[in-house]
PDB file of N, CA and C in Angstrom:
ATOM      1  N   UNK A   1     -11.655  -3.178   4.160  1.00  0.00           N
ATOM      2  CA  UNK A   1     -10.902  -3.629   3.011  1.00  0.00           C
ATOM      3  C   UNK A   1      -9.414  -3.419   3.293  1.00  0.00           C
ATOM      4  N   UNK A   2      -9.180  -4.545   3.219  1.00  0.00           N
ATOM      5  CA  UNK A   2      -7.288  -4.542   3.608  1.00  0.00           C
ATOM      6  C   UNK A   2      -6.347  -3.804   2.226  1.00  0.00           C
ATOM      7  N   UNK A   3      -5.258  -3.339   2.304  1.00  0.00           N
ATOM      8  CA  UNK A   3      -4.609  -2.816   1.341  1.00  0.00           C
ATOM      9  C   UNK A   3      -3.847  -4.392   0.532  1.00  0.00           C
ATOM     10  N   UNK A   4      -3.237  -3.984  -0.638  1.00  0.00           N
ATOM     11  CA  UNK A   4      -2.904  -5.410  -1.161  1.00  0.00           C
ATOM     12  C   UNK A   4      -1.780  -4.947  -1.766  1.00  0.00           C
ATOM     13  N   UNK A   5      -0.429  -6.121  -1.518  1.00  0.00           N
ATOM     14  CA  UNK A   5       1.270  -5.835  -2.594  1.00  0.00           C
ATOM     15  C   UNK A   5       1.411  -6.757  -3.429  1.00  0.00           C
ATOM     16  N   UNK A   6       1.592  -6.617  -4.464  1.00  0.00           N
ATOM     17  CA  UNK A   6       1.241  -7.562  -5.706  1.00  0.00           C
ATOM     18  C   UNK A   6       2.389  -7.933  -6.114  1.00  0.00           C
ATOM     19  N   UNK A   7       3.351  -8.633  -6.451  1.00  0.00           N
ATOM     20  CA  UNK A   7       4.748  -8.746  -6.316  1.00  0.00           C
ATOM     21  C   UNK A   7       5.257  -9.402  -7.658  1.00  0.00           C
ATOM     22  N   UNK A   8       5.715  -9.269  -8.258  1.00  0.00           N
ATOM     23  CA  UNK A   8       6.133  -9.645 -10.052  1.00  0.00           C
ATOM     24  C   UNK A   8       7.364  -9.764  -9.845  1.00  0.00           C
ATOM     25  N   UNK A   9       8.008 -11.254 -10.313  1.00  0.00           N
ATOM     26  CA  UNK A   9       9.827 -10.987 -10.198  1.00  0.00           C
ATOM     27  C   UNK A   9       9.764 -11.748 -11.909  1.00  0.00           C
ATOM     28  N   UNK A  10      10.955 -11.381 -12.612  1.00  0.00           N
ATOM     29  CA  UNK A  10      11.258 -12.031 -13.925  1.00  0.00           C
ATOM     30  C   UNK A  10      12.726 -11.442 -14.054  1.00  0.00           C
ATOM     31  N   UNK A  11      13.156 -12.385 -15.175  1.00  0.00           N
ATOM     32  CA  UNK A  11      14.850 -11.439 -15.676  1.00  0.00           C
ATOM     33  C   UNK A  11      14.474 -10.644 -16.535  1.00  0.00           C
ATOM     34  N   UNK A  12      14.538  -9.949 -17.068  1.00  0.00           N
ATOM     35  CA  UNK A  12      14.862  -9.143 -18.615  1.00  0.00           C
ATOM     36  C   UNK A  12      15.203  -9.987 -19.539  1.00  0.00           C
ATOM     37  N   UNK A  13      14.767  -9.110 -20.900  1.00  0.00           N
ATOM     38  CA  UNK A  13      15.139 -10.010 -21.962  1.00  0.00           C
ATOM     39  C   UNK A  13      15.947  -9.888 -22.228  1.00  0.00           C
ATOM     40  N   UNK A  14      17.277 -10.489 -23.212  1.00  0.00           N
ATOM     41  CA  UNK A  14      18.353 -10.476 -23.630  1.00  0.00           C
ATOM     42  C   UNK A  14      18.424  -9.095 -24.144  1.00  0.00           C
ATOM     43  N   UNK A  15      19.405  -8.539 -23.999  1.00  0.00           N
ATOM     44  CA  UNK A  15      20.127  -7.597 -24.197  1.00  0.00           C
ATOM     45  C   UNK A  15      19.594  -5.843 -23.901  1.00  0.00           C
ATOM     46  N   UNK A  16      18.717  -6.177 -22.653  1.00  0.00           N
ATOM     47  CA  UNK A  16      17.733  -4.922 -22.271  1.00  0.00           C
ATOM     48  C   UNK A  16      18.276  -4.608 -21.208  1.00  0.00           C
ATOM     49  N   UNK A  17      19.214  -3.831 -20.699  1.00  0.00           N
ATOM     50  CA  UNK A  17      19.585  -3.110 -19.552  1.00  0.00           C
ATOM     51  C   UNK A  17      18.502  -2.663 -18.454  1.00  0.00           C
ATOM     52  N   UNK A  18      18.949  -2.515 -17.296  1.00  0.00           N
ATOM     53  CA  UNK A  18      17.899  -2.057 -16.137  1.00  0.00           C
ATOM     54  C   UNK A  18      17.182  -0.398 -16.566  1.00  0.00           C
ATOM     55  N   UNK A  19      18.294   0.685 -17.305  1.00  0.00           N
ATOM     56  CA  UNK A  19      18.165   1.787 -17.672  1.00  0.00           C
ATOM     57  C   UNK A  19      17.116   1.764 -18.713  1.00  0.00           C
ATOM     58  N   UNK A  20      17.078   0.907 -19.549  1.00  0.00           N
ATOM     59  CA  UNK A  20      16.119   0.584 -21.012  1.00  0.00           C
ATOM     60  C   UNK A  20      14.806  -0.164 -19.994  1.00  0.00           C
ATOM     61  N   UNK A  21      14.947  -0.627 -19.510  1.00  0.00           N
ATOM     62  CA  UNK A  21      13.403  -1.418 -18.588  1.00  0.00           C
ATOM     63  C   UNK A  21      13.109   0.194 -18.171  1.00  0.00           C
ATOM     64  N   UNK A  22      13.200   0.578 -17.295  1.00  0.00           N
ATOM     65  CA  UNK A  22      12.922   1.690 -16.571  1.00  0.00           C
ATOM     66  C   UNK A  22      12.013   2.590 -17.964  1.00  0.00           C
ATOM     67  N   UNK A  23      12.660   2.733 -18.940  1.00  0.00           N
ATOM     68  CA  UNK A  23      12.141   3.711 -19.710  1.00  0.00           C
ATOM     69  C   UNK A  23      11.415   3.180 -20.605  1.00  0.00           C
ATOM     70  N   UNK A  24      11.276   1.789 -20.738  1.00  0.00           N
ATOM     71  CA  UNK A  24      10.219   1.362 -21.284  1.00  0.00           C
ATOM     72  C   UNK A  24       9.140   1.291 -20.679  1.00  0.00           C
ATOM     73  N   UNK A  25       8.755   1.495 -18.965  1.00  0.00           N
ATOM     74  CA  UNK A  25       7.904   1.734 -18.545  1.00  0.00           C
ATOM     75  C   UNK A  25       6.811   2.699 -17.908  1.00  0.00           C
ATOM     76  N   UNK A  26       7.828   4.099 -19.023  1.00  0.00           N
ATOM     77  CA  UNK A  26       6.943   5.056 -19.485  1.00  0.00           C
ATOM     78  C   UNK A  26       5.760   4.899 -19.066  1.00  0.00           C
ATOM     79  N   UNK A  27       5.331   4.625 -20.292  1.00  0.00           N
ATOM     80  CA  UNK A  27       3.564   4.574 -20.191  1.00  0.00           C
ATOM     81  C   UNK A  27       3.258   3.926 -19.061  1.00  0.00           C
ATOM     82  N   UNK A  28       3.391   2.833 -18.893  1.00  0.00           N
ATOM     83  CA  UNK A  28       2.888   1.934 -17.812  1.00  0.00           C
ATOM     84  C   UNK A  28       2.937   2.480 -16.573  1.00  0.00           C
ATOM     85  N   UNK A  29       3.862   3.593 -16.294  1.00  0.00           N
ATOM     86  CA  UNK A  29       3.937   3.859 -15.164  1.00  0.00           C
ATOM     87  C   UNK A  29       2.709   5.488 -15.336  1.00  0.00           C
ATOM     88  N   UNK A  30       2.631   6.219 -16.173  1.00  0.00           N
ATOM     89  CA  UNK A  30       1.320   7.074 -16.691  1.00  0.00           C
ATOM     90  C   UNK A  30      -0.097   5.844 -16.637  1.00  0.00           C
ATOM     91  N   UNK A  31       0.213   5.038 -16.717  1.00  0.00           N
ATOM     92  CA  UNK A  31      -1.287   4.304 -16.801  1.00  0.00           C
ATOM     93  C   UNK A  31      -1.843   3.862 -15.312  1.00  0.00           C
ATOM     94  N   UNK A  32      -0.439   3.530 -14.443  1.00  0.00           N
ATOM     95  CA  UNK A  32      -0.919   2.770 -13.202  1.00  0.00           C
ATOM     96  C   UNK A  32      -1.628   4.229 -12.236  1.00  0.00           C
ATOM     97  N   UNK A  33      -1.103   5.425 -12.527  1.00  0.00           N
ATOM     98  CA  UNK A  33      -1.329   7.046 -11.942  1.00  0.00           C
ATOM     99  C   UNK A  33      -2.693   6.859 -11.661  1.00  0.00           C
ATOM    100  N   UNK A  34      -3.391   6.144 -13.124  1.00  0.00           N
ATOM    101  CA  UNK A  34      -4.930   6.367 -13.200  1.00  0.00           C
ATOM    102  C   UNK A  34      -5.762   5.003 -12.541  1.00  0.00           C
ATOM    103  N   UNK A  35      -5.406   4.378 -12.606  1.00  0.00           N
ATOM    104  CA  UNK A  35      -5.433   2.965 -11.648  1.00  0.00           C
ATOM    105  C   UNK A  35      -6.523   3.695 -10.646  1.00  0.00           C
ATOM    106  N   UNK A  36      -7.787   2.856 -10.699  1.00  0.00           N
ATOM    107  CA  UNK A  36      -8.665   2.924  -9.143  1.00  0.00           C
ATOM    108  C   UNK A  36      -7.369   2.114  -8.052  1.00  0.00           C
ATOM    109  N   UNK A  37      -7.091   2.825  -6.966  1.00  0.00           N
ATOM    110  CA  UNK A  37      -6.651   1.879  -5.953  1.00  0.00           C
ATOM    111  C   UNK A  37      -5.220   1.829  -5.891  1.00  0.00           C
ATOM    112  N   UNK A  38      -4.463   2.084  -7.113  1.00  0.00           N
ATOM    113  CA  UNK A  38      -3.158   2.581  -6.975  1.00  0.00           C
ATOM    114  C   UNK A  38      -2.631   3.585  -5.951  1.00  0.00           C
ATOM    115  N   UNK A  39      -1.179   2.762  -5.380  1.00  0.00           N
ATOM    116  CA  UNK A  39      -0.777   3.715  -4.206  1.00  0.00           C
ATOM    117  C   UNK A  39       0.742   4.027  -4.648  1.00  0.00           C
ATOM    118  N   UNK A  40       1.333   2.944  -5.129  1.00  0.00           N
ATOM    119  CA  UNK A  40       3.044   3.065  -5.253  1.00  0.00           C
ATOM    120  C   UNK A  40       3.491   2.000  -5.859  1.00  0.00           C
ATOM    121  N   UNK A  41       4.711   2.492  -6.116  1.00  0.00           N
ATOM    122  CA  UNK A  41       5.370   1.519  -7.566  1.00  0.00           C
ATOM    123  C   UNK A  41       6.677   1.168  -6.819  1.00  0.00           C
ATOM    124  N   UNK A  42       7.195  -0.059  -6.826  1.00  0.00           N
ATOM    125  CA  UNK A  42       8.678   0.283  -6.529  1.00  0.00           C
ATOM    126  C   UNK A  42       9.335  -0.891  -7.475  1.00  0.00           C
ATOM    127  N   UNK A  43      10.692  -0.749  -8.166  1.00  0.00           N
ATOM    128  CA  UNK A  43      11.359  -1.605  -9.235  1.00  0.00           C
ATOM    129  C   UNK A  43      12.583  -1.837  -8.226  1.00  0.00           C
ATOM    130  N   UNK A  44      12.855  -2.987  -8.083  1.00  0.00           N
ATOM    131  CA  UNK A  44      14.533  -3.236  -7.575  1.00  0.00           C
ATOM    132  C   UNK A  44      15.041  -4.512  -8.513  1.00  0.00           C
ATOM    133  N   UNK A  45      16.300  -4.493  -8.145  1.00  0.00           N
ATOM    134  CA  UNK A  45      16.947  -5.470  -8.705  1.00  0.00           C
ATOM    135  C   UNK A  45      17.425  -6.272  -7.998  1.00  0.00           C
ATOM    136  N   UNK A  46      17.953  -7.584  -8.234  1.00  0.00           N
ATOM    137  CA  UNK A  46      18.214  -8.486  -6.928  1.00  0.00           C
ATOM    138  C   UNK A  46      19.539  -8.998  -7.315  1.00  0.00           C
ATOM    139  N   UNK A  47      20.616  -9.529  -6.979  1.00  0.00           N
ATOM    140  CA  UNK A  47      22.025  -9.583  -6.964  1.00  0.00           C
ATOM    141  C   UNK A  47      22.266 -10.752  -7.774  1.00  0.00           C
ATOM    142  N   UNK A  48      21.011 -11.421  -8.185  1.00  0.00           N
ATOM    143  CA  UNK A  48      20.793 -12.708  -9.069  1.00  0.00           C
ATOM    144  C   UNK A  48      20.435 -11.793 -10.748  1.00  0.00           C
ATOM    145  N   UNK A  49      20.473 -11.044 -10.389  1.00  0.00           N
ATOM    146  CA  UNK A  49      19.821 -10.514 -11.801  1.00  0.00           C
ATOM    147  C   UNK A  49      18.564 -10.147 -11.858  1.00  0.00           C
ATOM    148  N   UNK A  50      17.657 -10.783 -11.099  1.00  0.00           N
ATOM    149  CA  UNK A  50      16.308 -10.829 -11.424  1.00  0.00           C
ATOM    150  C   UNK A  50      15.396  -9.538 -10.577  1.00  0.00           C
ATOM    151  N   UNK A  51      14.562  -9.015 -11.693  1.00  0.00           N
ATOM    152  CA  UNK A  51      13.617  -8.085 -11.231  1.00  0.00           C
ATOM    153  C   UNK A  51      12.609  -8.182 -10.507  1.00  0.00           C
ATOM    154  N   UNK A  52      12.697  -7.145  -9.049  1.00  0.00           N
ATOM    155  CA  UNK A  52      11.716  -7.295  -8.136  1.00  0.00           C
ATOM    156  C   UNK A  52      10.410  -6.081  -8.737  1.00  0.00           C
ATOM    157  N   UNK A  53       9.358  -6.369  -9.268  1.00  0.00           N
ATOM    158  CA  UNK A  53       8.426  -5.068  -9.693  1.00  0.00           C
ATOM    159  C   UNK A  53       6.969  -5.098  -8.497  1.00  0.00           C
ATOM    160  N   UNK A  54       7.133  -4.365  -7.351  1.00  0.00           N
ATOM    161  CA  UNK A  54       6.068  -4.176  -6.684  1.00  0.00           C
ATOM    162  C   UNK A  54       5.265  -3.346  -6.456  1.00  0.00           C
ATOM    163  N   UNK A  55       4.288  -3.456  -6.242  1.00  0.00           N
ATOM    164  CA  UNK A  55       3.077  -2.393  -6.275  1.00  0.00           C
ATOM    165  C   UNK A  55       1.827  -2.729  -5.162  1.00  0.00           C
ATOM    166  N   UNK A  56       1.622  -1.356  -4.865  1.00  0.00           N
ATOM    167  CA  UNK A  56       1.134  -1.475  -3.521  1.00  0.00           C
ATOM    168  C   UNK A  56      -0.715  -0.670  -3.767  1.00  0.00           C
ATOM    169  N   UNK A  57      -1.053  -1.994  -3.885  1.00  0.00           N
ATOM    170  CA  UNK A  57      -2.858  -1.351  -3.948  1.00  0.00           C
ATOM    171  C   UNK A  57      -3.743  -1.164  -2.266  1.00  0.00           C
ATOM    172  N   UNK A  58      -4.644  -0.441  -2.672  1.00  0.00           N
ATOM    173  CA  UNK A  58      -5.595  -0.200  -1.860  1.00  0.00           C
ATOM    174  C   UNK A  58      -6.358  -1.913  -1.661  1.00  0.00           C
ATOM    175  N   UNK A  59      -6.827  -2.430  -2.772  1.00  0.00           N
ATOM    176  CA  UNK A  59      -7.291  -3.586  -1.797  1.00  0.00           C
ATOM    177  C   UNK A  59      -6.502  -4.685  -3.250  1.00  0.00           C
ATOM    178  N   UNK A  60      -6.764  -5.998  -2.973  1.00  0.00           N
ATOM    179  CA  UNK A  60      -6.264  -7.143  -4.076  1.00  0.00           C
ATOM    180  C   UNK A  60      -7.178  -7.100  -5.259  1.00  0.00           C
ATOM    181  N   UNK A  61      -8.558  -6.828  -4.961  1.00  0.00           N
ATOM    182  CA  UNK A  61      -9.815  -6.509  -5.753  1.00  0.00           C
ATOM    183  C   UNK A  61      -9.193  -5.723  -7.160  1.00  0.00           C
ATOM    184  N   UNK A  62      -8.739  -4.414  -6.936  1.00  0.00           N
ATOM    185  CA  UNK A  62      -8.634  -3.155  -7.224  1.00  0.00           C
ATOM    186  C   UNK A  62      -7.204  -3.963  -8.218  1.00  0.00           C
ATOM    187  N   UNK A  63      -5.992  -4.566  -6.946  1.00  0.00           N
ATOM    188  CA  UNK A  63      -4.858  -4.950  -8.426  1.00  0.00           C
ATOM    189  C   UNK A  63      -5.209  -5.841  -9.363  1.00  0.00           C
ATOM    190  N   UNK A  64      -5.772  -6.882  -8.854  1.00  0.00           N
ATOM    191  CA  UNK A  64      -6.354  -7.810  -9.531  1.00  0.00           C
ATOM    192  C   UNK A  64      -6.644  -7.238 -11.105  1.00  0.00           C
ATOM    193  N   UNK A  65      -7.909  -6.221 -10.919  1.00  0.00           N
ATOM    194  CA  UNK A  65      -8.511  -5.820 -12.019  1.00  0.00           C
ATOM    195  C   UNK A  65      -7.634  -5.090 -13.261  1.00  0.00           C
ATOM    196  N   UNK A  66      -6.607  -3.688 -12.363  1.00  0.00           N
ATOM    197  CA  UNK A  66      -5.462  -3.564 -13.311  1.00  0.00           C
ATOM    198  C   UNK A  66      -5.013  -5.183 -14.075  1.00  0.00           C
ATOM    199  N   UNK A  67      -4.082  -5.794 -13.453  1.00  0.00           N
ATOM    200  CA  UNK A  67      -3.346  -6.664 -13.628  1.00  0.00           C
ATOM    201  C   UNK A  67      -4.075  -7.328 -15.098  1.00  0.00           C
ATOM    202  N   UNK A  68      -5.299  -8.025 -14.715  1.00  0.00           N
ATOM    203  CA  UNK A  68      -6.298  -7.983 -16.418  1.00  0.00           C
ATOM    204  C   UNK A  68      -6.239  -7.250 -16.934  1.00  0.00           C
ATOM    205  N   UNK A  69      -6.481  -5.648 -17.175  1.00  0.00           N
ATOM    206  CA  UNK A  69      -6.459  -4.635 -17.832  1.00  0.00           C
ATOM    207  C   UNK A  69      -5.153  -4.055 -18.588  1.00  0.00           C
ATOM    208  N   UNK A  70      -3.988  -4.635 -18.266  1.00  0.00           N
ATOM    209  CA  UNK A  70      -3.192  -4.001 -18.712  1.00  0.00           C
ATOM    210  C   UNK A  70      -2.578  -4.974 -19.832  1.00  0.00           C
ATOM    211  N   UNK A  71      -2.721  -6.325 -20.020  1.00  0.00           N
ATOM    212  CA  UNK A  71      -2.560  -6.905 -21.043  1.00  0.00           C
ATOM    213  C   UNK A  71      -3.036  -5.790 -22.372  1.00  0.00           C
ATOM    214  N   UNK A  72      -4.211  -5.894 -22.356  1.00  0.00           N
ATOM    215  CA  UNK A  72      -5.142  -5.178 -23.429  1.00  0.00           C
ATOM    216  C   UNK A  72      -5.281  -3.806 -23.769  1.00  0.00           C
ATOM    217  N   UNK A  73      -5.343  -2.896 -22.279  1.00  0.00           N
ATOM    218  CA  UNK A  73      -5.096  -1.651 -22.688  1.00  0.00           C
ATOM    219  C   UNK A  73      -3.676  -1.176 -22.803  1.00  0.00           C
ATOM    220  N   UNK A  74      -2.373  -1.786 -22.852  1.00  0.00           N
ATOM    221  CA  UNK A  74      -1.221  -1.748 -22.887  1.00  0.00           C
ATOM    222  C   UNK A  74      -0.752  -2.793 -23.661  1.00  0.00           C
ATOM    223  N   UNK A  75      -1.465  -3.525 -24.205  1.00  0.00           N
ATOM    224  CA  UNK A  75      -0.642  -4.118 -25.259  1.00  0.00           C
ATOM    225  C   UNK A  75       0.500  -3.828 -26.697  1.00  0.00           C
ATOM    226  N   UNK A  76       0.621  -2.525 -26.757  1.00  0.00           N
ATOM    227  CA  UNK A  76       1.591  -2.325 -27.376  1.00  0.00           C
ATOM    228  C   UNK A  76       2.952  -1.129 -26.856  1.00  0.00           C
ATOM    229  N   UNK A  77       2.702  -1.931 -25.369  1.00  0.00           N
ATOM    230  CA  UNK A  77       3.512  -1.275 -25.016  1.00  0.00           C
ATOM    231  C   UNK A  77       4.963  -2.067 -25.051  1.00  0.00           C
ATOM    232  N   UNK A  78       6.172  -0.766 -25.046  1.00  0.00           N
ATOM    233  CA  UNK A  78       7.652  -1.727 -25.014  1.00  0.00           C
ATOM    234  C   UNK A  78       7.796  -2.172 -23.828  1.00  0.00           C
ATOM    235  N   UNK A  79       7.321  -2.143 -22.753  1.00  0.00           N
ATOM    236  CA  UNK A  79       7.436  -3.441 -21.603  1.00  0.00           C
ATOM    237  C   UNK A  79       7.426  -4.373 -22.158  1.00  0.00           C
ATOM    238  N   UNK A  80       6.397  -5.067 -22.716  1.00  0.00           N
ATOM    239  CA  UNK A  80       6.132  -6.395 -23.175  1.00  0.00           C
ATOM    240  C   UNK A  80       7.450  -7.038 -23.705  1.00  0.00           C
ATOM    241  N   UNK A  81       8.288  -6.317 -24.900  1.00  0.00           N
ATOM    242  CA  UNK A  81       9.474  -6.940 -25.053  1.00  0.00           C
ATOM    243  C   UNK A  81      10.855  -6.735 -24.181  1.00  0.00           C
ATOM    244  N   UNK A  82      10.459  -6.246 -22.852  1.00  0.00           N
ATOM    245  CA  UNK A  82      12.106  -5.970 -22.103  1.00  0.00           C
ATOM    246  C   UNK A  82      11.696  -7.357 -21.250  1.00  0.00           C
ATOM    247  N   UNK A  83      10.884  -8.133 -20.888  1.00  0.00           N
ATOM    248  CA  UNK A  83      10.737  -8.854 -20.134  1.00  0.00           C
ATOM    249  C   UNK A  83      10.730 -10.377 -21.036  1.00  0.00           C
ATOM    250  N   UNK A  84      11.518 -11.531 -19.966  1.00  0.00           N
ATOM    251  CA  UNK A  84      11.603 -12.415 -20.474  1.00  0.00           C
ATOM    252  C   UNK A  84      10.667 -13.079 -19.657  1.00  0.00           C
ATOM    253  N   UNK A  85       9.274 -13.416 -20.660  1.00  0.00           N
ATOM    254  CA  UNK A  85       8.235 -13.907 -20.120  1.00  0.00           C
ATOM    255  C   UNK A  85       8.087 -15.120 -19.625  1.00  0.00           C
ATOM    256  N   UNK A  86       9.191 -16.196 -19.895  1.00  0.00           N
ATOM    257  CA  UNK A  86       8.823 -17.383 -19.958  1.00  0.00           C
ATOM    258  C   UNK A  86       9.207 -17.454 -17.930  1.00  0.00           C
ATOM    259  N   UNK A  87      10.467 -16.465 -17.674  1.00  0.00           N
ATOM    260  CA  UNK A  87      10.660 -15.721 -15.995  1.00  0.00           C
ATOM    261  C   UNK A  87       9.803 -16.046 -15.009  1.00  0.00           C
ATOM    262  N   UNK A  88       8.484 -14.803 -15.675  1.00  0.00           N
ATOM    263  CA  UNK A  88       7.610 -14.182 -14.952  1.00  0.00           C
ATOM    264  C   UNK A  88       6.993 -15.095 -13.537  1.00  0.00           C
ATOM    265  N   UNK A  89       6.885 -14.357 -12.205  1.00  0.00           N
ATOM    266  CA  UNK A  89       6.487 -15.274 -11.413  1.00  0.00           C
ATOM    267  C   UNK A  89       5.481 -13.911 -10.829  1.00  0.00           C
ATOM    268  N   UNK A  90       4.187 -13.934 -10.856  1.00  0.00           N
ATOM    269  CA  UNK A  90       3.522 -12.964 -10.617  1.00  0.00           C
ATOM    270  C   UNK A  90       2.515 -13.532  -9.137  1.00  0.00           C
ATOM    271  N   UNK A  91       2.165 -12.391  -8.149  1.00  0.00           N
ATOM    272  CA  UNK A  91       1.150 -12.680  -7.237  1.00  0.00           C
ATOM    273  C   UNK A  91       0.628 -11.337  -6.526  1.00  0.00           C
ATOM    274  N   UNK A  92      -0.257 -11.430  -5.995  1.00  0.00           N
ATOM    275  CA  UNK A  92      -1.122 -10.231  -5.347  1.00  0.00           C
ATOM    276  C   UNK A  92      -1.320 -11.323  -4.224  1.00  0.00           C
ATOM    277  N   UNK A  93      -1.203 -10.382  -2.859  1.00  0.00           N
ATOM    278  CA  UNK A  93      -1.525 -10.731  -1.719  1.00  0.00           C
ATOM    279  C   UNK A  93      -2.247  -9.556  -0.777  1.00  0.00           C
ATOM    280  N   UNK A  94      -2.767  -9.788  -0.008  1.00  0.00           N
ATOM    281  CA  UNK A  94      -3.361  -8.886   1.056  1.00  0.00           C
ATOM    282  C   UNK A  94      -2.409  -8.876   2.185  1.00  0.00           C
ATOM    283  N   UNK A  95      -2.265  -7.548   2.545  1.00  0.00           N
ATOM    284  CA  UNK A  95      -1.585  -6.645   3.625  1.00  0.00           C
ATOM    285  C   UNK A  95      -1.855  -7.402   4.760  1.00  0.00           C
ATOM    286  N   UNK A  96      -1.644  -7.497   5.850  1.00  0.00           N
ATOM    287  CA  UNK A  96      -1.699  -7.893   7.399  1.00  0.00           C
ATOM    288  C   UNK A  96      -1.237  -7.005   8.515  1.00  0.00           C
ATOM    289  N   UNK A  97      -0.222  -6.984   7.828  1.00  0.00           N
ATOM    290  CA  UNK A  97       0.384  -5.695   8.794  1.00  0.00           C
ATOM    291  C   UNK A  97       1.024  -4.771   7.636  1.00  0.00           C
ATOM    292  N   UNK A  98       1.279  -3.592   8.078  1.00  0.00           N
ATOM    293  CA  UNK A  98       2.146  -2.257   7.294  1.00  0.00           C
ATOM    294  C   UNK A  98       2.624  -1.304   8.911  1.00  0.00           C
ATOM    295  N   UNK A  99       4.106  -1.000   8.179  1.00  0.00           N
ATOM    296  CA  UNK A  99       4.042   0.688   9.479  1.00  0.00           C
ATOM    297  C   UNK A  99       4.799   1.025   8.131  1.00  0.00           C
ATOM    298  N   UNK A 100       4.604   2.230   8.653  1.00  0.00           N
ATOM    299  CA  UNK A 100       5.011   3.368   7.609  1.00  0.00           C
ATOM    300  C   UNK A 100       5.915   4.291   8.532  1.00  0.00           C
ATOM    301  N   UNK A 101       7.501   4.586   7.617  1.00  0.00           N
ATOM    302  CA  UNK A 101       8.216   5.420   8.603  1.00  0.00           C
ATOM    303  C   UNK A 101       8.078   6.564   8.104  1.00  0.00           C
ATOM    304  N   UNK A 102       8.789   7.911   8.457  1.00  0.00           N
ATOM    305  CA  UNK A 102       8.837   9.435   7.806  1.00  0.00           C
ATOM    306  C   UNK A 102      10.270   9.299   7.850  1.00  0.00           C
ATOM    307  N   UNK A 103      10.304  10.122   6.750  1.00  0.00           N
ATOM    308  CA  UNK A 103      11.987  10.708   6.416  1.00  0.00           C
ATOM    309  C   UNK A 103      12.304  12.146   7.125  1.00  0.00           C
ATOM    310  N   UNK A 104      12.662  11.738   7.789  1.00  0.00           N
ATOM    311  CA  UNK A 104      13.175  13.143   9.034  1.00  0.00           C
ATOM    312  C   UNK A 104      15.022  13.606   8.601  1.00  0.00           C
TER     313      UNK A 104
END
């Protein structure tokens, strides 16, 4: 089973700072902890404005299933309104290659 990076880019909604996204994803980020298959989270921003949100599963299977799950078991979460949905460009792909460096 190959590992899988699931890759979400969108803008924010009007008048939601990068600092207010971040902390609206509180919970969400307590929920993904418990995630079968969850490995890592990473948020960047891109010089266009637009949010890079990636996440790095054990297999596509495993994000896949979050990715359904979190509509419903997170539906009242304040993510939902920092993001300008109409944005959203979402995908899960399978790994091929990875190296992993150490911080020395």
């Amino acid at each position: 089973m190959n590992e899988a990076m699931e890759i979400t880019t969108f803008q924010l909604a009007k008048g939601i700072t990068m600092k207010g996204f971040i902390a609206a994803n509180t919970d969400v980020d307590e929920w993904l902890k418990k995630q079968p298959g969850f490995i890592l989270r990473c948020i960047c921003k891109g010089r266009d404005g637009r949010i890079i949100d990636m996440l790095l599963w054990r297999s596509a299977r495993e994000g896949q299933r979050a990715a359904s799950s979190i509509m419903t078991e997170l539906s009242e979460s304040p993510v939902h309104a920092a993001i300008d949905r109409s944005t959203v460009d979402w995908s899960i792909r399978t790994l091929w290659h990875r190296i992993d460096g150490s911080m020395t």
